[in-house]
N, C-alpha and C. Protein backbone atom coordinates (compact mmCIF):
# COMPACT_ATOMS: atom_id res chain seq x y z
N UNK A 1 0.86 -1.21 0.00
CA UNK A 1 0.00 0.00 0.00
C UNK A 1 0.89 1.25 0.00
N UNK A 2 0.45 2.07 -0.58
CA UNK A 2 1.20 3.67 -0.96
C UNK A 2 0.94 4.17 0.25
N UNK A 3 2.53 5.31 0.76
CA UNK A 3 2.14 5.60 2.11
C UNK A 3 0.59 6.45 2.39
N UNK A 4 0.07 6.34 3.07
CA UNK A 4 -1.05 6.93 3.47
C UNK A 4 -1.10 8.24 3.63
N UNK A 5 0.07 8.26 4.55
CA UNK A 5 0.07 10.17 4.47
C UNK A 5 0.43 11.13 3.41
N UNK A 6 0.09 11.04 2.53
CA UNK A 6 0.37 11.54 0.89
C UNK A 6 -1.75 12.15 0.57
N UNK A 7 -2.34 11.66 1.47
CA UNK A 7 -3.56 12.07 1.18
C UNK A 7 -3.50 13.41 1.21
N UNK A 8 -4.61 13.51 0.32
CA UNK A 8 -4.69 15.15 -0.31
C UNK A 8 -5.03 15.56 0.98
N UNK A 9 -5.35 17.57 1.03
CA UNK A 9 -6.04 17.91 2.22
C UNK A 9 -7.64 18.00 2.03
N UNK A 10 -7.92 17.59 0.78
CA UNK A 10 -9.70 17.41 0.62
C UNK A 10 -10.03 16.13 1.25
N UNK A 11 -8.92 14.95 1.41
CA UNK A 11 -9.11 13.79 2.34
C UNK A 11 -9.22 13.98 3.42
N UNK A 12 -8.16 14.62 4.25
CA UNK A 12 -8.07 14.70 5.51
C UNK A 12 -9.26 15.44 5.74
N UNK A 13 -9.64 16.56 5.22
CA UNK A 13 -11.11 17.68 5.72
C UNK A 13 -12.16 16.63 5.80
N UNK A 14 -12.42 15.72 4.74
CA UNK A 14 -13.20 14.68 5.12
C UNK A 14 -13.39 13.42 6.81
N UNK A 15 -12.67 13.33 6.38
CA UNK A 15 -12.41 12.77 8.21
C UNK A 15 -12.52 13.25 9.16
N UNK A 16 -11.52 14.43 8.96
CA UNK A 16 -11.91 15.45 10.17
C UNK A 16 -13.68 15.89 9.96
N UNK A 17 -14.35 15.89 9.10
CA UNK A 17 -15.34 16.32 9.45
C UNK A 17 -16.19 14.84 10.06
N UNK A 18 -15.99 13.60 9.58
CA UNK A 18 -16.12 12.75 10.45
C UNK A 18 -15.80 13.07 11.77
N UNK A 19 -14.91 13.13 11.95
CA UNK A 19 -14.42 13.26 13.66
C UNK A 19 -15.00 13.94 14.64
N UNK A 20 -15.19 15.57 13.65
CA UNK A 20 -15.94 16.38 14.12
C UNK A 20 -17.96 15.95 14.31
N UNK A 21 -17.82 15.09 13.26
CA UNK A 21 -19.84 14.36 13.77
C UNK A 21 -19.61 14.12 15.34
N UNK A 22 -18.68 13.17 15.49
CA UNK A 22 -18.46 12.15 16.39
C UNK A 22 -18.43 12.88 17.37
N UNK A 23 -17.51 13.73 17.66
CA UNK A 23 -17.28 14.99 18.96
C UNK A 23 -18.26 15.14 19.19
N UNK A 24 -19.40 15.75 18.10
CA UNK A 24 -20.40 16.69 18.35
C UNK A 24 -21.69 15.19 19.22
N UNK A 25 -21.86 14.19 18.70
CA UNK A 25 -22.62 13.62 19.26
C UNK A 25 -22.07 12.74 20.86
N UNK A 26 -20.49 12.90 21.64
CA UNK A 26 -20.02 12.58 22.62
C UNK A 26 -20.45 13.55 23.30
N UNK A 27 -19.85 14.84 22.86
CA UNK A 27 -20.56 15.96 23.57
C UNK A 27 -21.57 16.08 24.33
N UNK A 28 -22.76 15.72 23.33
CA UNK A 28 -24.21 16.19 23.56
C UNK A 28 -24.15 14.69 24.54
N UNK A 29 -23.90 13.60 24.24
CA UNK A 29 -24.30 12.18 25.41
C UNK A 29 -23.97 12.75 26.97
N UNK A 30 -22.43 13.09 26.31
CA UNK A 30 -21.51 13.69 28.18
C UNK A 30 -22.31 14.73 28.89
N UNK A 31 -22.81 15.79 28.23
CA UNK A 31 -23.48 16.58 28.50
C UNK A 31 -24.81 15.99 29.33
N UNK A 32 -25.39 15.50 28.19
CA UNK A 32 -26.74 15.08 28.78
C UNK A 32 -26.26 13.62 30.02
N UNK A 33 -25.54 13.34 30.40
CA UNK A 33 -24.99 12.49 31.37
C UNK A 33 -24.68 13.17 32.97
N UNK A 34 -23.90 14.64 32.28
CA UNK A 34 -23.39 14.80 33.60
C UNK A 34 -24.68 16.45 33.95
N UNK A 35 -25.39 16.57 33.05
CA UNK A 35 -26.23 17.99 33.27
C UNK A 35 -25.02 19.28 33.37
N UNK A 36 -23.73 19.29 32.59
CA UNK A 36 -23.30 20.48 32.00
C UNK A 36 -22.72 20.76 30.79
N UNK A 37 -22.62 21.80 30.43
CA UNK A 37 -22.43 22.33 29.12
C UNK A 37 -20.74 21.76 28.89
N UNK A 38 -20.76 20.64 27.86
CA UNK A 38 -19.69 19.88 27.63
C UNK A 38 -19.37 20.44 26.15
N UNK A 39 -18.13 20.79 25.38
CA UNK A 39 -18.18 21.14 24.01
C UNK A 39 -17.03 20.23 23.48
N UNK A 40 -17.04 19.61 23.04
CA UNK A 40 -15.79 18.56 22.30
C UNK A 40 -15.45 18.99 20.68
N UNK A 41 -13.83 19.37 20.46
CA UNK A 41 -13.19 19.80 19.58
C UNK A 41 -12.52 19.17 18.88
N UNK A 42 -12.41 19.07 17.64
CA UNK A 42 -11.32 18.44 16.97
C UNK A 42 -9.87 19.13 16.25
N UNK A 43 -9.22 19.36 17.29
CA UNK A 43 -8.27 20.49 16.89
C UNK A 43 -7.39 20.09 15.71
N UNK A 44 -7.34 18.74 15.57
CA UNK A 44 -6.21 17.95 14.32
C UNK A 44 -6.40 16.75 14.42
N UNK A 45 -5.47 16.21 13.09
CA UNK A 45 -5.97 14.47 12.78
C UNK A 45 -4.80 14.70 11.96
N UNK A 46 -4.09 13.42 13.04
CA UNK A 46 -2.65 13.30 12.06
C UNK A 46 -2.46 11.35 11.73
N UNK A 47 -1.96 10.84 10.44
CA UNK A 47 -2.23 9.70 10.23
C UNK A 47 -0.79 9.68 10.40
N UNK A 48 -0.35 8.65 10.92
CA UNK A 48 1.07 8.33 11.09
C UNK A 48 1.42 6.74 11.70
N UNK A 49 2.67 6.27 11.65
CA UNK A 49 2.81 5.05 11.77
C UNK A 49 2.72 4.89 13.95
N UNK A 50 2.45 4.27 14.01
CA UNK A 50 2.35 4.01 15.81
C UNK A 50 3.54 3.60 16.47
N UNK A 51 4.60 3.54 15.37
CA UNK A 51 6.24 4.16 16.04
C UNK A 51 6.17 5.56 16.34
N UNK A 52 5.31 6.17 15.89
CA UNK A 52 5.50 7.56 15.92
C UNK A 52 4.59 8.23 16.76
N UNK A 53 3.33 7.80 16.88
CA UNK A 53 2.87 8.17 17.89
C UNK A 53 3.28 8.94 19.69
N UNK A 54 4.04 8.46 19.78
CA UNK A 54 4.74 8.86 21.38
C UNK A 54 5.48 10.20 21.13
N UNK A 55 5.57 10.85 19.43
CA UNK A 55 6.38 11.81 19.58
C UNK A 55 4.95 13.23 19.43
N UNK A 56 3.69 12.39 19.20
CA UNK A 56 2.69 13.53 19.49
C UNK A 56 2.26 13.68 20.56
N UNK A 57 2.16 12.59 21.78
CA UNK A 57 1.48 12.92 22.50
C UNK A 57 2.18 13.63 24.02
N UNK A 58 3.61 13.97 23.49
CA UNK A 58 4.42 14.50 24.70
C UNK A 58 5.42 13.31 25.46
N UNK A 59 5.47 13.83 26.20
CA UNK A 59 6.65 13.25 27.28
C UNK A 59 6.06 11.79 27.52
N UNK A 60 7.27 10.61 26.85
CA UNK A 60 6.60 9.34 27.32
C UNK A 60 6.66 8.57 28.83
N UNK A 61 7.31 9.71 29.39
CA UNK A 61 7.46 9.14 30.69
C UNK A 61 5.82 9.54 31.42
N UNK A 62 5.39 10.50 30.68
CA UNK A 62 3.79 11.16 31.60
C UNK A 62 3.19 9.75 31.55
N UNK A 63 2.44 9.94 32.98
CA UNK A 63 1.50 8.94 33.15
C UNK A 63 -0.08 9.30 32.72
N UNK A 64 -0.87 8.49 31.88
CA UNK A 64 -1.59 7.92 31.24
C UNK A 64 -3.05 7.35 31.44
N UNK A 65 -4.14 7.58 31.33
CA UNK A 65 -5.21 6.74 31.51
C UNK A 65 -5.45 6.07 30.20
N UNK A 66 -5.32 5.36 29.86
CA UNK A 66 -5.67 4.42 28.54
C UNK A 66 -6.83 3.32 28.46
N UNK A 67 -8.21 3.95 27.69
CA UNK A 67 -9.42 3.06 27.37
C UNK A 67 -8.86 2.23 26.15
N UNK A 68 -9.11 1.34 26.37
CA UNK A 68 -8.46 0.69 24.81
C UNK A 68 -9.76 -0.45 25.02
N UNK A 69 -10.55 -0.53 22.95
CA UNK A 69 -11.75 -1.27 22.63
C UNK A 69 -11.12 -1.90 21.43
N UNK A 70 -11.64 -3.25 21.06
CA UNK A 70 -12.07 -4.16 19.83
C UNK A 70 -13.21 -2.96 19.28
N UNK A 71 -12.47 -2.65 17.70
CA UNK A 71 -13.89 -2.50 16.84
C UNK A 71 -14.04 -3.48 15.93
N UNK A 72 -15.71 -4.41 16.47
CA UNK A 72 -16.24 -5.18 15.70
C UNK A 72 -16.73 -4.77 14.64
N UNK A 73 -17.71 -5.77 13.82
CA UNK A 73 -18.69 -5.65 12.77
C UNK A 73 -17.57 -5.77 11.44
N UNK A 74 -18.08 -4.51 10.23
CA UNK A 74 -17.33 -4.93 8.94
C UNK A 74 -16.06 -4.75 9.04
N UNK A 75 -15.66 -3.55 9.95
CA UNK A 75 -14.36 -3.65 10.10
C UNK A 75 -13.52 -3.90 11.57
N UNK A 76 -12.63 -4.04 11.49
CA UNK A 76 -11.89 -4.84 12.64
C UNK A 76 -10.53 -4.02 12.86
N UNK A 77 -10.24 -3.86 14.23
CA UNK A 77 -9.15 -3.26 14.74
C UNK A 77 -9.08 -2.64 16.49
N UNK A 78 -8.45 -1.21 16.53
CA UNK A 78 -8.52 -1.25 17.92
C UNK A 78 -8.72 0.00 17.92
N UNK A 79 -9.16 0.51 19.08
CA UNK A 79 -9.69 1.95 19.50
C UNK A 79 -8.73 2.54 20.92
N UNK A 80 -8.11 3.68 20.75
CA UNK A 80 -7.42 3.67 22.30
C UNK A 80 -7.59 5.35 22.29
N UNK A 81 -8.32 5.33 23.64
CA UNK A 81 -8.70 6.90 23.99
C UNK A 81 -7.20 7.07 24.65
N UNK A 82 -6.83 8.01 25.24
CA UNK A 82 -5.46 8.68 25.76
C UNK A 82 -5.86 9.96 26.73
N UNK A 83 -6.07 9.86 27.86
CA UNK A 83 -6.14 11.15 28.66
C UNK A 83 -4.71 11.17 29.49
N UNK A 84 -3.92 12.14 29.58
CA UNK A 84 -3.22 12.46 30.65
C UNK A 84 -3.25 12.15 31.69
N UNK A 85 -3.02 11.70 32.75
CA UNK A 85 -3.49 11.39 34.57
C UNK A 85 -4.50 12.41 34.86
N UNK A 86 -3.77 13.87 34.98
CA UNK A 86 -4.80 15.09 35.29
C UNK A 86 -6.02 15.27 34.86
N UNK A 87 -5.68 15.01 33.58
CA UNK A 87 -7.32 15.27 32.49
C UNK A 87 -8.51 14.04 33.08
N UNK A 88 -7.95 12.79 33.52
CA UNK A 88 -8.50 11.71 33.63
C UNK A 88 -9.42 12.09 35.03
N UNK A 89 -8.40 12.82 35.86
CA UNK A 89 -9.32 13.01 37.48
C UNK A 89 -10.63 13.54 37.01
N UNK A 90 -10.09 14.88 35.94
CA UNK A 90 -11.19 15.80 35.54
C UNK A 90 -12.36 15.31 35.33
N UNK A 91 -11.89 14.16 34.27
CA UNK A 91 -13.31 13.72 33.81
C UNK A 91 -14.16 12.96 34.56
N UNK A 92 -13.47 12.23 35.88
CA UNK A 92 -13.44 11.43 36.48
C UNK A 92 -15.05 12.37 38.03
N UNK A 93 -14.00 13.70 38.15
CA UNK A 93 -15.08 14.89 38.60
C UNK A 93 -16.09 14.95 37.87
N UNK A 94 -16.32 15.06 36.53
CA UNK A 94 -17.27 15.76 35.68
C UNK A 94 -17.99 14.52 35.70
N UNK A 95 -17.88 13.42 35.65
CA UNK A 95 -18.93 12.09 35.24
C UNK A 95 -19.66 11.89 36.81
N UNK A 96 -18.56 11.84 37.93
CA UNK A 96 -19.36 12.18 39.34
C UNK A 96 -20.07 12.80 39.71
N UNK A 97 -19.82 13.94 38.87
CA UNK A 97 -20.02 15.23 39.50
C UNK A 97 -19.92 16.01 41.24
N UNK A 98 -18.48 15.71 40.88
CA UNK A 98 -17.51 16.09 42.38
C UNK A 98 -16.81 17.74 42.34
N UNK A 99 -16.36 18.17 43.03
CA UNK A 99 -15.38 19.55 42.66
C UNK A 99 -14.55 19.04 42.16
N UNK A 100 -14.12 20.40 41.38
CA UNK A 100 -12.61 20.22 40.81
C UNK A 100 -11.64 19.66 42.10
N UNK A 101 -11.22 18.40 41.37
CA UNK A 101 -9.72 18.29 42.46
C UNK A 101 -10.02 17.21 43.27
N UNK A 102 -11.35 16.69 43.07
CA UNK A 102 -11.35 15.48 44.14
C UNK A 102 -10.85 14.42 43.96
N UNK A 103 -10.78 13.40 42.48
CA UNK A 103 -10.37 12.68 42.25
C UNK A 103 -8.75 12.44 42.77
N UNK A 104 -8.35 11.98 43.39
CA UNK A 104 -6.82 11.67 43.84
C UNK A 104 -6.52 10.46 43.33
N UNK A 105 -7.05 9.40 43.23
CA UNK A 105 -6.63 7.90 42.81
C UNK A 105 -8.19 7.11 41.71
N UNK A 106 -7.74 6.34 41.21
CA UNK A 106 -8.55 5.54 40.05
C UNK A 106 -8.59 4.38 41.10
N UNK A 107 -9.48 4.33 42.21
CA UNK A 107 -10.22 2.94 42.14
C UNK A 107 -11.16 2.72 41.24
N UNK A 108 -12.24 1.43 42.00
CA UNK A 108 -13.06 0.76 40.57
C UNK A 108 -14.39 1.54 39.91
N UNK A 109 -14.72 2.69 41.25
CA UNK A 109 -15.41 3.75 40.67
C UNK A 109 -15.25 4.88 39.78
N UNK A 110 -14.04 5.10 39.79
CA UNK A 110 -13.15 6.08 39.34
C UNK A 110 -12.91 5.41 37.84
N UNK A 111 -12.13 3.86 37.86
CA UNK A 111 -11.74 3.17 36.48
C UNK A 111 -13.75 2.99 35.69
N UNK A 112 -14.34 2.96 36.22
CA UNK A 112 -15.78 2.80 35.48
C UNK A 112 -15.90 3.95 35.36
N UNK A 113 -15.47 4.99 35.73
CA UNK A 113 -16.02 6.51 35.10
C UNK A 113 -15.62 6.76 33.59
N UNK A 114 -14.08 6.08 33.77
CA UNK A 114 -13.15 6.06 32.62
C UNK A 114 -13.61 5.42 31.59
N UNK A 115 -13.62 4.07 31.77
CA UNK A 115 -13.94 3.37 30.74
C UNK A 115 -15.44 3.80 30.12
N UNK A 116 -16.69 4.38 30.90
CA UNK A 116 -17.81 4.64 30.58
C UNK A 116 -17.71 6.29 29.47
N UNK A 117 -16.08 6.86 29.73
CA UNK A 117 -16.21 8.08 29.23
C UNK A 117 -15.78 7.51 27.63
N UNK A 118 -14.74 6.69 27.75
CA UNK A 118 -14.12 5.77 26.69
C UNK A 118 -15.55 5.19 25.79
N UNK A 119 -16.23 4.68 26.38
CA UNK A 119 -17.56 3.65 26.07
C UNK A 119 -18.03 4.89 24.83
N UNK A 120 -18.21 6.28 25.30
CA UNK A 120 -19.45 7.03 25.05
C UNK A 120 -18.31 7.62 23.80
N UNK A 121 -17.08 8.38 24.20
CA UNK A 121 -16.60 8.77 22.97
C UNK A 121 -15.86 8.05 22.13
N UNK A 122 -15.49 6.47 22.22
CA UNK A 122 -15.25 5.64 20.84
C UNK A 122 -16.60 5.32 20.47
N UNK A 123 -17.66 5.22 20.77
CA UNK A 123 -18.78 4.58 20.31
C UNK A 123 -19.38 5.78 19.43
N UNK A 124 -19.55 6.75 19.55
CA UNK A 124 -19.61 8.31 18.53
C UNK A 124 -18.68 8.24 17.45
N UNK A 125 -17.28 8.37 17.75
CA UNK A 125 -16.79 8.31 16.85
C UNK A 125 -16.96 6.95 15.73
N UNK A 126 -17.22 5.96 16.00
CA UNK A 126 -17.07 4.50 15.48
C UNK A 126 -18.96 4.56 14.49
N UNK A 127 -19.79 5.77 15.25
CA UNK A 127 -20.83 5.62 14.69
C UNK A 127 -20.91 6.44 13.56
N UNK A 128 -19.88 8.22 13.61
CA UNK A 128 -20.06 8.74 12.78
C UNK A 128 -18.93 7.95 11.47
N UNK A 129 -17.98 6.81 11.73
CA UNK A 129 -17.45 6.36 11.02
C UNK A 129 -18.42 5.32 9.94
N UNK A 130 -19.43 4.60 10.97
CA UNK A 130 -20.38 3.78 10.24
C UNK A 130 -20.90 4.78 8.93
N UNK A 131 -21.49 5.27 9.32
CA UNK A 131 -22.64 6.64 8.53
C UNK A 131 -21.69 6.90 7.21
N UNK A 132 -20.59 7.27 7.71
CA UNK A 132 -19.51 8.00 6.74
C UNK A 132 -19.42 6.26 5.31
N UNK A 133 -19.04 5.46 5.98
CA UNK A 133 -18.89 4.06 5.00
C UNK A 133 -19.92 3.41 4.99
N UNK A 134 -21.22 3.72 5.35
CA UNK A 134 -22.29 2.71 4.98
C UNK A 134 -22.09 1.06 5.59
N UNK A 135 -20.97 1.08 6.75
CA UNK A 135 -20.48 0.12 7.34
C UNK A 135 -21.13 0.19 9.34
N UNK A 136 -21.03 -1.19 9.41
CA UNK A 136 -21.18 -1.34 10.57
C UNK A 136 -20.35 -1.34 11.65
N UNK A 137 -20.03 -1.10 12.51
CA UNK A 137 -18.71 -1.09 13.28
C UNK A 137 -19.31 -0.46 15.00
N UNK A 138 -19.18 -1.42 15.53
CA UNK A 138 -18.88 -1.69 17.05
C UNK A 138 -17.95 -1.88 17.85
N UNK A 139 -18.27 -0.88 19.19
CA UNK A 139 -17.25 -1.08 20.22
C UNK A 139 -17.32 -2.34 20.83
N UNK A 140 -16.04 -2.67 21.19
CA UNK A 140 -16.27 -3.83 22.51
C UNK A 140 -16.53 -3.64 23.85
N UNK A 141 -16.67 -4.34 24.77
CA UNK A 141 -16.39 -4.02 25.80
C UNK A 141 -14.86 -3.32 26.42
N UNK A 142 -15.43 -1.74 27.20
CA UNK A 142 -13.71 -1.52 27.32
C UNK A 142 -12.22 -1.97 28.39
N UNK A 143 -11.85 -1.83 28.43
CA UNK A 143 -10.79 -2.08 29.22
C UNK A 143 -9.77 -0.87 29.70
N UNK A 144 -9.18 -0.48 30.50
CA UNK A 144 -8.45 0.56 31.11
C UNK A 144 -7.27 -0.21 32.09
N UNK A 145 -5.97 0.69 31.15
CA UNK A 145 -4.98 0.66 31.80
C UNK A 145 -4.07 2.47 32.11
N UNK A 146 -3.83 2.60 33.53
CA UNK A 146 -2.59 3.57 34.06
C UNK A 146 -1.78 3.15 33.82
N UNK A 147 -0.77 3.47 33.09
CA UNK A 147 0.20 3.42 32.94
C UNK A 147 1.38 4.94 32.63
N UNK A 148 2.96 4.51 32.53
CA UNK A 148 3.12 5.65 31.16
C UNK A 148 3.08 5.56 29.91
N UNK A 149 2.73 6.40 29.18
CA UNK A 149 2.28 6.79 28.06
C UNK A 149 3.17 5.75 27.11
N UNK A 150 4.76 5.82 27.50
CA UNK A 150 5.44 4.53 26.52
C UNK A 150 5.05 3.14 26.44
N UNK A 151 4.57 2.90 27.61
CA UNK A 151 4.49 1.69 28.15
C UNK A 151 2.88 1.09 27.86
N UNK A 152 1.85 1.91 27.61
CA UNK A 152 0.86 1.66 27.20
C UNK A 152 0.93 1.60 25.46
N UNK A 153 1.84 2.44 24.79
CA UNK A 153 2.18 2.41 23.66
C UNK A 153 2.62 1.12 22.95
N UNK A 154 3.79 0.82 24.53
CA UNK A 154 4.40 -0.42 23.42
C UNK A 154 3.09 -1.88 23.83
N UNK A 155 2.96 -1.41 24.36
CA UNK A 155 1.66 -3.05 24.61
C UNK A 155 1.15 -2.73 23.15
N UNK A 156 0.52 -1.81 23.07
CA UNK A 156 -0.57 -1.79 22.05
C UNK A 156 0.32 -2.41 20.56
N UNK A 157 1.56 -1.91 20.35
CA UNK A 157 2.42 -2.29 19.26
C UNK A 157 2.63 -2.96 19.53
N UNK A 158 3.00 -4.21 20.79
CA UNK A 158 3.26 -5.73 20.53
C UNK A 158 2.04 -6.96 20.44
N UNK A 159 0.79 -6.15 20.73
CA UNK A 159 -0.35 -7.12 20.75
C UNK A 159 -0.80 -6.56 18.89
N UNK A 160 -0.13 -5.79 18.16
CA UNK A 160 -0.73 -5.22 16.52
C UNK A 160 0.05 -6.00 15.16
N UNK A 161 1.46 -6.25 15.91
CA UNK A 161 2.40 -7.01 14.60
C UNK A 161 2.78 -5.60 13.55
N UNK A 162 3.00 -6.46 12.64
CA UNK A 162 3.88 -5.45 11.49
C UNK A 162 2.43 -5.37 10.22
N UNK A 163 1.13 -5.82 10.34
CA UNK A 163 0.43 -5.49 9.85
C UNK A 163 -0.46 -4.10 9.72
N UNK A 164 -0.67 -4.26 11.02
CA UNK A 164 -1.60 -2.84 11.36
C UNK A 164 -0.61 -1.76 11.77
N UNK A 165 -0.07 -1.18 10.31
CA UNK A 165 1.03 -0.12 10.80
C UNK A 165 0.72 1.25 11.50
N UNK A 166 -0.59 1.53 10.49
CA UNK A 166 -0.65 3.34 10.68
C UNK A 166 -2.22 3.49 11.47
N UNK A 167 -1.98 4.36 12.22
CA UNK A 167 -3.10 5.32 13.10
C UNK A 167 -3.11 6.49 12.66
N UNK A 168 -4.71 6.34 13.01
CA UNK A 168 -5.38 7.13 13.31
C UNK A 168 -5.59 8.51 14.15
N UNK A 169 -4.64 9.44 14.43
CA UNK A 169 -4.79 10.05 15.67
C UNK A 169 -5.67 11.42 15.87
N UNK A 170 -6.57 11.68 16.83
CA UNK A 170 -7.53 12.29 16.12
C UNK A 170 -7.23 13.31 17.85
N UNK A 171 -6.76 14.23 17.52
CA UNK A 171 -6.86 15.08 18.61
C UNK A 171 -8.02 15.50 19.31
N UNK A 172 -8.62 15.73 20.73
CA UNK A 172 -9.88 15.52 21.44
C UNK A 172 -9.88 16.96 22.01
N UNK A 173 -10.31 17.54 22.17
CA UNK A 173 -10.66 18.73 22.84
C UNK A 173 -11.88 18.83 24.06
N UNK A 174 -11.36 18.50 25.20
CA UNK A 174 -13.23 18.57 26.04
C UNK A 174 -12.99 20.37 27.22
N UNK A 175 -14.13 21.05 26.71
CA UNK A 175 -14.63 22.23 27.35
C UNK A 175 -15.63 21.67 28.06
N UNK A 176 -15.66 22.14 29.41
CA UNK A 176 -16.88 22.29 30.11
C UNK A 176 -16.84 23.31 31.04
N UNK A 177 -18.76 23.29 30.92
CA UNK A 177 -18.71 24.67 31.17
C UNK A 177 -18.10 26.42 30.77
N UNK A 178 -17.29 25.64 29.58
CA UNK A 178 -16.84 27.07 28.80
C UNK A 178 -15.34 27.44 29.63
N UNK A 179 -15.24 26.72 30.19
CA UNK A 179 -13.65 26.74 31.53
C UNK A 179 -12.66 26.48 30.47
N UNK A 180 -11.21 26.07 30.91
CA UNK A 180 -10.24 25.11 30.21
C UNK A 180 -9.98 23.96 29.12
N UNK A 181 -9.50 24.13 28.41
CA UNK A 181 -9.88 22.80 27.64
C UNK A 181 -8.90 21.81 28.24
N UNK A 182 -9.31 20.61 28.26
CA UNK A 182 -9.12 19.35 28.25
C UNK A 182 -8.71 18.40 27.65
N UNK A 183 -7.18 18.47 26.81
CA UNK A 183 -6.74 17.91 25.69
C UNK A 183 -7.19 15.48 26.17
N UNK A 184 -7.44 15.32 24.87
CA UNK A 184 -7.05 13.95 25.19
C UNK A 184 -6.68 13.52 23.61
N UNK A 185 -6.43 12.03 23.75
CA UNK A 185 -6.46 11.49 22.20
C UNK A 185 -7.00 10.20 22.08
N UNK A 186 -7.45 10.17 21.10
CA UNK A 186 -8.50 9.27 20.42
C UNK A 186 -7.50 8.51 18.76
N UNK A 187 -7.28 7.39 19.01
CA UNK A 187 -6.25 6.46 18.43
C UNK A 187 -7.24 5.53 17.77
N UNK A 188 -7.17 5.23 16.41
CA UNK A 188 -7.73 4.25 15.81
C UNK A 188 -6.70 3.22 15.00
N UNK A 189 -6.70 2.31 15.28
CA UNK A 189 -5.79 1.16 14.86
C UNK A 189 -6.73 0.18 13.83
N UNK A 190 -6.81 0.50 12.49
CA UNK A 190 -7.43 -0.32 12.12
C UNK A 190 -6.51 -1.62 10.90
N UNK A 191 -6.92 -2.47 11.13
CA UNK A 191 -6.31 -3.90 10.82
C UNK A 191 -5.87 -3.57 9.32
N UNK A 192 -5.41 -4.37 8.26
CA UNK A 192 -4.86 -3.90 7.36
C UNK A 192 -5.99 -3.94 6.01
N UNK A 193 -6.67 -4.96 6.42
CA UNK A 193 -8.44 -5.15 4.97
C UNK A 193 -8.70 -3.68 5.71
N UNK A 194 -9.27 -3.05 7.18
CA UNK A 194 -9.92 -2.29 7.59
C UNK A 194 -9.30 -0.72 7.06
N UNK A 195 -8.21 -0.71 7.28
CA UNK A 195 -7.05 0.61 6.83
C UNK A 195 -7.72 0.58 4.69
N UNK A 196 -7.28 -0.09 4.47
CA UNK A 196 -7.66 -0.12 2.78
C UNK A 196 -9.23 0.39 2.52
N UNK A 197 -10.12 -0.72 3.36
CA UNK A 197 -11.48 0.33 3.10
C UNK A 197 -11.50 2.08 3.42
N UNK A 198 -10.96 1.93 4.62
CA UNK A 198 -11.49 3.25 4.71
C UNK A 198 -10.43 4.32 3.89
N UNK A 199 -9.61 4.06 3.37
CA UNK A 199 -9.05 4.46 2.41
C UNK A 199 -9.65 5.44 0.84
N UNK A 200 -10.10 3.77 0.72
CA UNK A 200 -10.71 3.30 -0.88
C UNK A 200 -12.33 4.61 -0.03
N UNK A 201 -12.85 4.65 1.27
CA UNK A 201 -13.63 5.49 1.50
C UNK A 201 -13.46 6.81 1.04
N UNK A 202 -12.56 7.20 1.33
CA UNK A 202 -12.13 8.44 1.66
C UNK A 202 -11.74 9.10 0.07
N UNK A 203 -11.13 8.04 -0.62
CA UNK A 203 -10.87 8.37 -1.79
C UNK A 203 -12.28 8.98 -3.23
N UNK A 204 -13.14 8.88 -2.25
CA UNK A 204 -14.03 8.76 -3.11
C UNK A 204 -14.75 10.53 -2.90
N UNK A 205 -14.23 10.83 -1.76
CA UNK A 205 -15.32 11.87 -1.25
C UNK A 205 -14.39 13.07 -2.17
């Protein structure tokens, strides 16, 4: 396959406006979940190989909340949200609805906040992806690991092989309440039939 990142920028605007569906309908769920004004952004979408990944998301020593899902149905691969530790308490407040600052540690109430925030924004994105390909595609059940950021990286690259080279990386933006934004990232790993469709998708728009 021809490298991927050679796509025009009428490709990429396409996706990103995918991405941007997807935000817009996490948003409105989180929102209507936690009863405040939640706004989710898509500041960038960079396709690159998942060697490379660790040089977007900062310092690989930072520690990490990592949702990572199976996407079922027509296409097949992996989904991995990325919040910072800090960002993770945040959301962790905002899904409780606690003050700023309470969250101190991820027990199993805290890891179900996570994975339920994971649940709501891969399952948006994975739906405005359906819509976009006339394809079906489901989350799995999620899973959450703390870790650092390298170390959650290289799992994901030793459980992928030399098939599923290039991601997806779709920069996350969460406002609430109109306060701070809330960087996270949203990682799509899709298998190598799955990478070609949505390709051969994209090529068309």
């Amino acid at each position: 396959m021809e490298d991927v990142r050679d796509l025009k920028e009428l490709q990429i605007d396409a996706l990103r406006e995918v991405a941007n569906i997807g935000a817009g309908h996490a948003a409105t769920a989180l929102s209507q979940l936690t009863n405040r004004k939640i706004m989710i952004s898509v500041p960038q979408i960079n396709i690159v190989r998942l060697e490379e990944v660790p040089d977007l998301l900062g310092n690989p020593q930072d520690v990490v909340a990592a949702v990572l899902m199976h996407m079922l149905g027509d296409l097949t691969g992996r989904t991995l949200l990325l919040f910072p530790e800090s960002v993770g308490r945040r959301v962790c407040d905002m899904l409780l609805r606690r003050p700023v600052g309470t969250t101190a540690v991820f027990d199993a109430l805290e890891q179900s906040c996570l994975k339920e925030a994971g649940n709501i924004l891969a399952g948006a994105y994975l739906n405005a992806l359906s819509d976009f390909m006339g394809m079906l595609l489901l989350p799995s059940v999620p899973s959450l690991v703390v870790d650092l950021s390298a170390a959650v990286l290289t799992t994901t690259y030793l459980n992928f092989g030399h098939e599923r080279d290039f991601v997806f990386c779709v920069e996350t933006e969460f406002t609430i309440d109109s306060g701070e934004g809330l960087r996270g990232d949203f990682l799509l790993l899709p298998d190598l039939a799955s990478l070609k469709a949505i390709f051969d998708a994209i090529r068309l728009t």
